[in-house]
Protein backbone atom coordinates (compact mmCIF):
# COMPACT_ATOMS: atom_id res chain seq x y z
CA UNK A 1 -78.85 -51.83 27.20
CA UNK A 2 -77.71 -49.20 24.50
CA UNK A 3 -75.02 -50.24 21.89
CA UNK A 4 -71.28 -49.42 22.75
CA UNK A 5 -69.95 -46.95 20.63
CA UNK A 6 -68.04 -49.26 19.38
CA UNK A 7 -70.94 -51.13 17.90
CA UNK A 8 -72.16 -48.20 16.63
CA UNK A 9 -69.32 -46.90 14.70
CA UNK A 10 -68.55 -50.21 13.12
CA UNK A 11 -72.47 -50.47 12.17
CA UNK A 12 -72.31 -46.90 10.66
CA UNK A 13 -68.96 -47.77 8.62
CA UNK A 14 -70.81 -51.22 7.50
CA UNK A 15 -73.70 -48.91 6.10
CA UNK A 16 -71.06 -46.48 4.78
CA UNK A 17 -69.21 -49.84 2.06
CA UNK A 18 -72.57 -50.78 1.27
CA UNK A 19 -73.52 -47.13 0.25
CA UNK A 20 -70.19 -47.34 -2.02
CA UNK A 21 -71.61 -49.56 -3.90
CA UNK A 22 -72.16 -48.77 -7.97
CA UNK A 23 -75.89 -49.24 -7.66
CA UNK A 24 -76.72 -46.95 -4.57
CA UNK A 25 -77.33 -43.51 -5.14
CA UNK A 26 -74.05 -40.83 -4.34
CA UNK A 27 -76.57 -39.08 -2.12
CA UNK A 28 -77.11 -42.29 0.55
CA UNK A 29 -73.31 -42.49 0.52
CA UNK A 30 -72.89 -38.30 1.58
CA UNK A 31 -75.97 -38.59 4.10
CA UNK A 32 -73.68 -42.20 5.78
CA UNK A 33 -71.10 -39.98 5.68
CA UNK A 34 -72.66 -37.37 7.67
CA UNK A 35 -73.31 -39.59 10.38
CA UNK A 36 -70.10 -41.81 10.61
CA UNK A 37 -69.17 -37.82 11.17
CA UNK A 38 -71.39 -37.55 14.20
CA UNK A 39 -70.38 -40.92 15.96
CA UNK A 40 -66.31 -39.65 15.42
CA UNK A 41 -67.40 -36.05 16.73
CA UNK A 42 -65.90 -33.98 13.72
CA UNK A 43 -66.76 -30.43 14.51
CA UNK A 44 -69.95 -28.95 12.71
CA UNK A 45 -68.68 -25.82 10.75
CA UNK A 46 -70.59 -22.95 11.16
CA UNK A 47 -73.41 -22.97 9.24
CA UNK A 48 -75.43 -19.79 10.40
CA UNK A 49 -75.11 -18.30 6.55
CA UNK A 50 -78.08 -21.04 5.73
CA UNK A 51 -80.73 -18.74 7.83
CA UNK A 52 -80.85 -15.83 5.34
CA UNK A 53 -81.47 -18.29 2.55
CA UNK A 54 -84.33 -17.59 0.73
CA UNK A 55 -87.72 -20.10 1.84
CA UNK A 56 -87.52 -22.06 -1.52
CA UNK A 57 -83.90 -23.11 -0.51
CA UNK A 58 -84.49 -22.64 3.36
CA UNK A 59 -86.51 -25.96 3.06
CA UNK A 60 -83.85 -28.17 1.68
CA UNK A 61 -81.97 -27.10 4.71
CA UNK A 62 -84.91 -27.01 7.43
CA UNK A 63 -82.95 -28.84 10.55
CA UNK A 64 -80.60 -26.48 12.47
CA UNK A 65 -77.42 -28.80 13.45
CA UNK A 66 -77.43 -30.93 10.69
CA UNK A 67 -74.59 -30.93 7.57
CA UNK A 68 -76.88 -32.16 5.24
CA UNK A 69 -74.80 -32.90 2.43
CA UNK A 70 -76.54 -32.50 -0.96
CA UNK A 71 -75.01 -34.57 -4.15
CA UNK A 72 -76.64 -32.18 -6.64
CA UNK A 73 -74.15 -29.81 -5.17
CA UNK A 74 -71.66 -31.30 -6.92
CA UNK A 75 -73.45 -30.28 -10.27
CA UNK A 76 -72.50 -26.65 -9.98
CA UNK A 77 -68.83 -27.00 -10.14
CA UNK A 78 -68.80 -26.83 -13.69
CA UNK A 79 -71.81 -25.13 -15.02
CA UNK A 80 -72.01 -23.94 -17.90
CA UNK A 81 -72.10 -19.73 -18.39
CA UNK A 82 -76.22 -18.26 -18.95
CA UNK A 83 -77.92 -15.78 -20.27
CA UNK A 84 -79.11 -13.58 -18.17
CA UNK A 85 -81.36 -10.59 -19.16
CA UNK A 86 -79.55 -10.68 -22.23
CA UNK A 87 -75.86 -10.82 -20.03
CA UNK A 88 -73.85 -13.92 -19.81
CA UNK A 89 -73.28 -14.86 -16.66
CA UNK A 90 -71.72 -17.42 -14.37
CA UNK A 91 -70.23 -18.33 -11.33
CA UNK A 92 -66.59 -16.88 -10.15
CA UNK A 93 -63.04 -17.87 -10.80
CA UNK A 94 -62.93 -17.98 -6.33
CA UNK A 95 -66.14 -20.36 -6.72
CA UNK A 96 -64.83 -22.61 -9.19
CA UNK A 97 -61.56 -23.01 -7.22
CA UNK A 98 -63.39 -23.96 -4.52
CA UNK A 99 -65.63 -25.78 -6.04
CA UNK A 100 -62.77 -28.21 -6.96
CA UNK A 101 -60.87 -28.03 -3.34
CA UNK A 102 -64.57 -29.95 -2.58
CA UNK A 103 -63.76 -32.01 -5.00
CA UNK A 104 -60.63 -33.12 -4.15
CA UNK A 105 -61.18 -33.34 -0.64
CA UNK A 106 -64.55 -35.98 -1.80
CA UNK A 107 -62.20 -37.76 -4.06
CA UNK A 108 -59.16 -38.42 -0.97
CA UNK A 109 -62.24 -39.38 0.98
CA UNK A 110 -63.60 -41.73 -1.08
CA UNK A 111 -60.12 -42.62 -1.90
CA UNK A 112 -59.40 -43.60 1.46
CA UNK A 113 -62.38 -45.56 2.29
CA UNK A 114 -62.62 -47.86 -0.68
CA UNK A 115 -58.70 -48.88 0.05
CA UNK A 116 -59.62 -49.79 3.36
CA UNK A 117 -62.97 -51.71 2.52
CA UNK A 118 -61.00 -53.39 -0.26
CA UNK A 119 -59.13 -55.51 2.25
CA UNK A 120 -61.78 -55.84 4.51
CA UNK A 121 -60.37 -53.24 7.51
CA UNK A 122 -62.22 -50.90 9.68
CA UNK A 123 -60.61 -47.66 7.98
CA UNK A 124 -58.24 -45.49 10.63
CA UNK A 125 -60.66 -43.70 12.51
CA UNK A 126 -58.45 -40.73 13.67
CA UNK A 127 -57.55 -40.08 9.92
CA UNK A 128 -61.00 -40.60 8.96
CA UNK A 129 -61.99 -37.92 11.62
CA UNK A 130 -59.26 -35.79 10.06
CA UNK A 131 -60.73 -36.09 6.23
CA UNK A 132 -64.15 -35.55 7.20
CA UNK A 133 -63.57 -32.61 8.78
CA UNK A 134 -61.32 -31.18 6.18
CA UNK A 135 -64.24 -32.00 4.07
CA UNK A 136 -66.76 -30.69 6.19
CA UNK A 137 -64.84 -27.14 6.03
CA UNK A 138 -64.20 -27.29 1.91
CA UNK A 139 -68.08 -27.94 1.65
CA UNK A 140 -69.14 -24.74 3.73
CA UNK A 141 -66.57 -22.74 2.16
CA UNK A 142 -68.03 -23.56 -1.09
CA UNK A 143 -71.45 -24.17 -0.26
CA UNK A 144 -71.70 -20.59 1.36
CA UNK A 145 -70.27 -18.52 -1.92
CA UNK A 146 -71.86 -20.47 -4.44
CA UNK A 147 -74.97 -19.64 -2.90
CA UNK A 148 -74.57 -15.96 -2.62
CA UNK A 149 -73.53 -15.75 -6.19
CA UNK A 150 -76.74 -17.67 -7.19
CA UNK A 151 -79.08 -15.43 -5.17
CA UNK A 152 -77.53 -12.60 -6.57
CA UNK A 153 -78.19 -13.71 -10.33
CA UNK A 154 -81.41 -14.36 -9.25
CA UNK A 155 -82.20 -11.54 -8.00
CA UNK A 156 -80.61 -9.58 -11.39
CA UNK A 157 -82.59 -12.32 -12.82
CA UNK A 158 -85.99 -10.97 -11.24
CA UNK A 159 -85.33 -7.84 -11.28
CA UNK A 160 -87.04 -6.59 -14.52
CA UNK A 161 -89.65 -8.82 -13.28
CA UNK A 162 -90.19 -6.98 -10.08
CA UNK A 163 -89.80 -3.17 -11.38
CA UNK A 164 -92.47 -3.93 -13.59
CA UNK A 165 -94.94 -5.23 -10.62
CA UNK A 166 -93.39 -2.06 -9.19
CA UNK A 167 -94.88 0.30 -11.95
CA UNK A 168 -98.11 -1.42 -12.40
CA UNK A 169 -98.76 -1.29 -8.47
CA UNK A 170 -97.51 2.82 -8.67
CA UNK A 171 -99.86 3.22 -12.00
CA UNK A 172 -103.24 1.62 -10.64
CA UNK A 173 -102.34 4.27 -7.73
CA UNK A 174 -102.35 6.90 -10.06
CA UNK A 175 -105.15 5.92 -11.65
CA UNK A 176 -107.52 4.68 -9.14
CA UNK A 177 -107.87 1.17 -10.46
CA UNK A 178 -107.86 -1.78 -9.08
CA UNK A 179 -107.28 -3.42 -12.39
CA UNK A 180 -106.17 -1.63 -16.05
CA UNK A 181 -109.60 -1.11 -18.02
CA UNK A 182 -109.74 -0.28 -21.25
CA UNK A 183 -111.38 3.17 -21.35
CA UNK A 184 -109.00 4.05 -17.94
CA UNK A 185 -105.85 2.51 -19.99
CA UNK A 186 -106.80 5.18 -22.96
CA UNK A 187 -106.88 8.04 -20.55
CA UNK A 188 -103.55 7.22 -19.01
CA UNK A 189 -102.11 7.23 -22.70
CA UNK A 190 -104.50 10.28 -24.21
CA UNK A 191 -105.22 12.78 -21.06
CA UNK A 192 -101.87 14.51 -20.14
CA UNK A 193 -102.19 18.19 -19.38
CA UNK A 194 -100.27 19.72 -16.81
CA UNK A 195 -101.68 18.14 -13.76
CA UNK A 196 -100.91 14.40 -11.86
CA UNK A 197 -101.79 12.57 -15.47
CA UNK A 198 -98.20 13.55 -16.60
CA UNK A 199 -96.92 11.41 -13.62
CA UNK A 200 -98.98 8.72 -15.13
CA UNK A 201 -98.01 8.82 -18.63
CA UNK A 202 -94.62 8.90 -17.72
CA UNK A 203 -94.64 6.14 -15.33
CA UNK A 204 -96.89 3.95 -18.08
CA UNK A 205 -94.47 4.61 -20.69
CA UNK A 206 -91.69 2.89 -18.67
CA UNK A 207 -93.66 0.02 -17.99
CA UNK A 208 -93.99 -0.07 -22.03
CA UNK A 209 -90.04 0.14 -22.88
CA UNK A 210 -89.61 -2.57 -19.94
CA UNK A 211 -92.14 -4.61 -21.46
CA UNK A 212 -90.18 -4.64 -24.87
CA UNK A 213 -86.77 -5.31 -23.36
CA UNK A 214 -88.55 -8.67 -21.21
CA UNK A 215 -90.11 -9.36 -24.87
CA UNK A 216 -86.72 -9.20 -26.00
CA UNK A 217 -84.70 -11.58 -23.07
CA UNK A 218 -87.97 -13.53 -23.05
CA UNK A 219 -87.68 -15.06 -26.87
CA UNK A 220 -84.59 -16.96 -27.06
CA UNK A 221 -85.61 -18.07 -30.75
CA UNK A 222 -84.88 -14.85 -31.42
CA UNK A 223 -88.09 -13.41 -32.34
CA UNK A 224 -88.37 -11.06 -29.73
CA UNK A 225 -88.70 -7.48 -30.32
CA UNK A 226 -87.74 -4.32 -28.01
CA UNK A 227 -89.21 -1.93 -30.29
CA UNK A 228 -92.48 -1.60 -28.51
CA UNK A 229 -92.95 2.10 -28.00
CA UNK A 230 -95.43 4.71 -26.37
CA UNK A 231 -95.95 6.10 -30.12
CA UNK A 232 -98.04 2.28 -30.77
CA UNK A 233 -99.57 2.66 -28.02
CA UNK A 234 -100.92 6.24 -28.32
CA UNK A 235 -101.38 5.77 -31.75
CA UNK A 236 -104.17 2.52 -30.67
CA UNK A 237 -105.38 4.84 -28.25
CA UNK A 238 -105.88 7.64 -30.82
CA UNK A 239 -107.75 5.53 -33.39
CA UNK A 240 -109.62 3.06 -30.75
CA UNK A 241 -110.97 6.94 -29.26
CA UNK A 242 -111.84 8.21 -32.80
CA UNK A 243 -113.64 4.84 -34.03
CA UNK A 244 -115.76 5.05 -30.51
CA UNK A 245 -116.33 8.63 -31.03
CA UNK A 246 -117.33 8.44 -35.15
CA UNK A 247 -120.71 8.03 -36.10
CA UNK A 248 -121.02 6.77 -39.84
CA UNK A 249 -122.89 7.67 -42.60
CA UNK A 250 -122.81 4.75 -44.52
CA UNK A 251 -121.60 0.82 -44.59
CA UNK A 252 -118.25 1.65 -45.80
CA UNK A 253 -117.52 3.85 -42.94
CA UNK A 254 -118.97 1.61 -40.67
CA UNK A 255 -116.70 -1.57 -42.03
CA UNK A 256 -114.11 1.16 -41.60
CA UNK A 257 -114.33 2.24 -38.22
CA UNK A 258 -115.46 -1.50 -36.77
CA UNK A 259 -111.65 -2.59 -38.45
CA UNK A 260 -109.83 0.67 -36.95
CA UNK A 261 -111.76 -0.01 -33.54
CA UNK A 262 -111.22 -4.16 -33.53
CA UNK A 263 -107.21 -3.24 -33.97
CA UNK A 264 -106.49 -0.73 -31.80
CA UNK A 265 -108.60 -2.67 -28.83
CA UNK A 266 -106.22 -6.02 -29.70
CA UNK A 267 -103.05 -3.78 -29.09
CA UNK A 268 -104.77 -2.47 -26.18
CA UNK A 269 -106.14 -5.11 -24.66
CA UNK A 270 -103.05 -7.13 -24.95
CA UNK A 271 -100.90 -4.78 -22.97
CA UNK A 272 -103.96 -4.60 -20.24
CA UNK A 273 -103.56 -8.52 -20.02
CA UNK A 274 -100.04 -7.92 -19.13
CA UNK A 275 -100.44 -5.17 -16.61
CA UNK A 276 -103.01 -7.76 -15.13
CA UNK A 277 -100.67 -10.30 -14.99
CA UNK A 278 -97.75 -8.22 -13.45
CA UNK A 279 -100.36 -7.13 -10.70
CA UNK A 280 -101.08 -10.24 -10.31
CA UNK A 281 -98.21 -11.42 -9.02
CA UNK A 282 -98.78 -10.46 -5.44
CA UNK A 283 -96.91 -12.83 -3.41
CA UNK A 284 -93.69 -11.72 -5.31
CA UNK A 285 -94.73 -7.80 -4.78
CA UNK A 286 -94.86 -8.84 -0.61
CA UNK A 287 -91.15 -9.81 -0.67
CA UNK A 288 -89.59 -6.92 -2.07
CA UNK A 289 -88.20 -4.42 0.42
CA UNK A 290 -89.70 -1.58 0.95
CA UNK A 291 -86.63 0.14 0.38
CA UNK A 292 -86.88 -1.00 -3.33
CA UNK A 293 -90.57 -0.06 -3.62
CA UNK A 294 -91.06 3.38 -5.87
């Protein structure tokens, strides 16, 4: 024969003091919580919100019914403001509030349980049915905005990020490469009359003033630099073009023309690398909408 539900409810509240204990990890305590919530039948708030979560944060949620209560959670009540693409940022006044409503509500709980374990008493069930679902609602409410404020920093986050995997995938279509070459990368920069190539400079010399303003977020020592311009890039081009092109006469010339060509090629090269890398990022290019794709 099954246990009685009475059995089974004084087992789960027996597991719930021994997960109050100093030693035991907050986390056992919310997930005993969760299921001296089942056995008293609190109601499960809605928790639909959890299926638009993106798959890196759909995982920590993967079984449909289930609170799952996580401790870390509590971390984001008071975080501390970021930087964010050069924009401090952090979570709202509304988030914070509720944020501390959770709080609250966790504390009574905890509160209430530890008086009654104290003495040794099964703690009042119908009250205990009453604080858990009080909590239960507190932790959606807050669970379900701080979320959408952190996908939407995110997603400001990303989104230099992704309008630069957005130029590099609309430049290589421009220029018939599957990946920036060298002598292709000169002829986007160089070969502009009035035909599709002024599409091409023009979309390459976004991708460069992006590039310097990432440079610029990216080097929190402050030694980034959002100077980066089409005129150092054309002007690589230009001599990297002329030193291919030269023929010298003598050593000096030739010293002189192997220097201009080994410069220019670095500056080139480098910013090849990088269009590389931002086309390389293909599982990230798969995810954004169409609508957002130039």
């Amino acid at each position: 024969m099954g246990l009685s539900w009475s059995s089974l409810i004084e087992t789960a509240l027996d597991q719930l003091r021994e997960a109050r204990k100093p030693q035991v990890e907050p986390q056992r305590f919310l997930a005993q919580l969760e299921i001296v919530a089942t056995l008293l039948r609190v109601d499960l708030t809605d928790r639909s919100y959890r299926n638009n979560f993106t798959p890196n944060y759909r995982v920590l949620f993967d079984r449909p019914g289930r609170r799952l209560y996580i401790y870390e959670l509590f971390n984001c009540f008071d975080c501390e403001p970021i930087f964010v693409n050069g924009k401090l940022i952090r979570i709202s006044q509304e988030a914070r509030q509720k944020g501390k409503l959770l709080k609250r509500c966790y504390h009574e709980l905890l509160e209430t349980v530890d008086a009654y374990f104290l003495v040794g008493a099964i703690p009042d069930l119908e009250k205990m049915r009453t604080l858990l679902a009080r909590f239960d609602k507190t932790w959606v409410d807050f669970e379900k905005l701080y979320f959408e404020e952190l996908f939407k920093i995110e997603a400001e986050a990303r989104a230099p990020v992704v309008r630069a995997m957005q130029l590099e995938h609309k430049l290589r279509s421009l220029e018939a490469s599957d990946t920036p070459q060298l002598e292709v990368l000169v002829s986007s920069i160089r070969d502009r009359p009035p035909t599709r190539y002024n599409e091409r400079f023009e979309v390459l010399k976004q991708l460069v003033q992006l590039t310097a303003g990432l440079n610029n977020c990216a080097n929190v020592a402050g030694r980034g630099r959002d100077d980066l311009s089409m005129d150092v890039l054309v002007a690589a081009a230009d001599r990297w073009a002329l030193a291919k092109s030269l023929k010298p006469s003598n050593e000096l010339e030739t010293y002189h023309c192997k220097v201009q060509r080994v410069l220019s090629s670095r500056v080139l090269q480098h910013f090849a690398d990088l269009r590389k890398y931002f086309g390389s990022i293909s599982d990230i290019w798969k995810e954004v909408p169409l609508s957002e794709k130039i």
